[in-house]
N, C-alpha and C. Protein backbone atom coordinates (compact mmCIF):
# COMPACT_ATOMS: atom_id res chain seq x y z
N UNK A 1 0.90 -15.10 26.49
CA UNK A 1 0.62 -14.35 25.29
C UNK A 1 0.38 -15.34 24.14
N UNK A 2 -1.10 -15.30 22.94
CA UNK A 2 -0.78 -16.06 22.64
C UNK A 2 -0.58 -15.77 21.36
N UNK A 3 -0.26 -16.61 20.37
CA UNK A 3 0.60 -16.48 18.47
C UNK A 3 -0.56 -15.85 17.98
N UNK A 4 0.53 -14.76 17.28
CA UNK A 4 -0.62 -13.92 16.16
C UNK A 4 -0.89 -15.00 15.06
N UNK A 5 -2.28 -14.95 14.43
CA UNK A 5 -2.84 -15.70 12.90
C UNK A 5 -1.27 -15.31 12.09
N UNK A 6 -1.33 -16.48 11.57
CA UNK A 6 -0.10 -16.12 10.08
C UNK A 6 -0.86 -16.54 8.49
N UNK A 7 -0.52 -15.59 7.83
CA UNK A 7 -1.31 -15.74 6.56
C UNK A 7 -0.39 -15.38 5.84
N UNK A 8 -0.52 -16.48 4.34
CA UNK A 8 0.42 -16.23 3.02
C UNK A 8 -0.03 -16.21 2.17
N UNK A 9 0.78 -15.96 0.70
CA UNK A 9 0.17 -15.56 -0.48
C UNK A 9 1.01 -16.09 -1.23
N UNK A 10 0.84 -16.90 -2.00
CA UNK A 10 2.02 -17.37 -3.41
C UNK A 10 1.41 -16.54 -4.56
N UNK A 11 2.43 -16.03 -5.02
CA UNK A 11 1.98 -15.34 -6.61
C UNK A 11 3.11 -15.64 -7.60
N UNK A 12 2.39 -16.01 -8.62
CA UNK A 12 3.40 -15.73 -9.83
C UNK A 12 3.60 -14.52 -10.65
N UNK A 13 4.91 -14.24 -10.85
CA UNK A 13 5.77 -13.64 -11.81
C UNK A 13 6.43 -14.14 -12.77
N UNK A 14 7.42 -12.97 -13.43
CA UNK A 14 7.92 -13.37 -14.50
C UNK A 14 9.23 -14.24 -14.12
N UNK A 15 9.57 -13.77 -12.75
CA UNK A 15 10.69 -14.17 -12.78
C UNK A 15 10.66 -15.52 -11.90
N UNK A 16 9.45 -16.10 -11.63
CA UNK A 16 8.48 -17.15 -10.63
C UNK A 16 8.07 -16.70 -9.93
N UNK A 17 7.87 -18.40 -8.63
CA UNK A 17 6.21 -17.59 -7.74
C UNK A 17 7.28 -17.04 -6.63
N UNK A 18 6.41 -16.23 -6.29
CA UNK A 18 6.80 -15.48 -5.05
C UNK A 18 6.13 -15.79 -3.71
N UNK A 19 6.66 -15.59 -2.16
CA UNK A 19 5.72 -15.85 -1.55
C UNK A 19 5.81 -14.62 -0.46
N UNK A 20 4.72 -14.28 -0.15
CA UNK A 20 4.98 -13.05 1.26
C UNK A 20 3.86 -13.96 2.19
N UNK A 21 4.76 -13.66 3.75
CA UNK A 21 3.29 -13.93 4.98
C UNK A 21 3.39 -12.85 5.52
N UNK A 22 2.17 -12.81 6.48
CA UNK A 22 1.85 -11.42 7.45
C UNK A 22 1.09 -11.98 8.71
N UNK A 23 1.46 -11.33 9.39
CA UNK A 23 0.58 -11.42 10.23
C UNK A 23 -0.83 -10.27 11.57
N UNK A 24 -1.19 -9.99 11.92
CA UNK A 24 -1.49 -8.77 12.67
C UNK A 24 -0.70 -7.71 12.75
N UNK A 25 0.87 -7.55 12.82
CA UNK A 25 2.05 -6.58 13.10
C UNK A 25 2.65 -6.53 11.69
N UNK A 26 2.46 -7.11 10.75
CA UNK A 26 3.37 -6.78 9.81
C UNK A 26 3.73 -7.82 9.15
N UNK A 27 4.41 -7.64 8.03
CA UNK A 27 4.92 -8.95 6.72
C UNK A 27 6.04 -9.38 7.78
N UNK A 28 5.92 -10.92 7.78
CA UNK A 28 6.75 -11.44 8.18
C UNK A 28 7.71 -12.31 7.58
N UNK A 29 7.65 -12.63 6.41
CA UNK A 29 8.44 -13.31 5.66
C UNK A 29 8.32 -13.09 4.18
N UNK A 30 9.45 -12.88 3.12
CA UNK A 30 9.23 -12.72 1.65
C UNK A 30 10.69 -13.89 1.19
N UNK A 31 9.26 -14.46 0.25
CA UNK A 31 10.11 -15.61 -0.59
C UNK A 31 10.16 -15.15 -1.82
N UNK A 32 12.19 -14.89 -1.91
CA UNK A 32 12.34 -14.52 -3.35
C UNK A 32 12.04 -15.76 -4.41
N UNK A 33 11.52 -15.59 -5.89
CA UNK A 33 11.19 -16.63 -6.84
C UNK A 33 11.74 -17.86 -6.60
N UNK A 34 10.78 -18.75 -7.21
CA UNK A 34 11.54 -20.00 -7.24
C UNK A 34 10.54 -20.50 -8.35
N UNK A 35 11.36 -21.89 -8.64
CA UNK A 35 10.52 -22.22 -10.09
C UNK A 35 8.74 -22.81 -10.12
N UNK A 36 8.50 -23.55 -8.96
CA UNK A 36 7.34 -23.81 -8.84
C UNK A 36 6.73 -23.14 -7.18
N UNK A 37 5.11 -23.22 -7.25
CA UNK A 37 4.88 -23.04 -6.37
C UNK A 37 4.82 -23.70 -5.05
N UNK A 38 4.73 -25.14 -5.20
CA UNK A 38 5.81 -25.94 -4.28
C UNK A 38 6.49 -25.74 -3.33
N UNK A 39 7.95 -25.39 -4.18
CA UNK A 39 9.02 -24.88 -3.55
C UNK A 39 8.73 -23.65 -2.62
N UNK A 40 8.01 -22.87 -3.25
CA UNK A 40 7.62 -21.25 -2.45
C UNK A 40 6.87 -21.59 -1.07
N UNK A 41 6.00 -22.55 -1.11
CA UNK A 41 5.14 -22.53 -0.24
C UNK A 41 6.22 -23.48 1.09
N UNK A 42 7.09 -24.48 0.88
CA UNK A 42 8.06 -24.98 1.68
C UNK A 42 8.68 -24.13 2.50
């Protein structure tokens, strides 16, 4: 079987960036704020 595509998104807010991934089945990961986008994308 082989790995679904994984795709992410950094966005900023007020409260910093945020990050969500997804993939074919569904969001697979949410990054609560952090101060730079940097950090989010780590």
């Amino acid at each position: 079987m082989g790995q679904a595509a994984q795709h992410y998104l950094i966005f900023e807010t007020a409260g910093g960036f945020c990050g969500i991934a997804w993939n074919d089945v569904g969001i697979t990961r949410f990054q609560l704020p952090t101060r730079s986008a940097e950090a989010t994308e780590r």
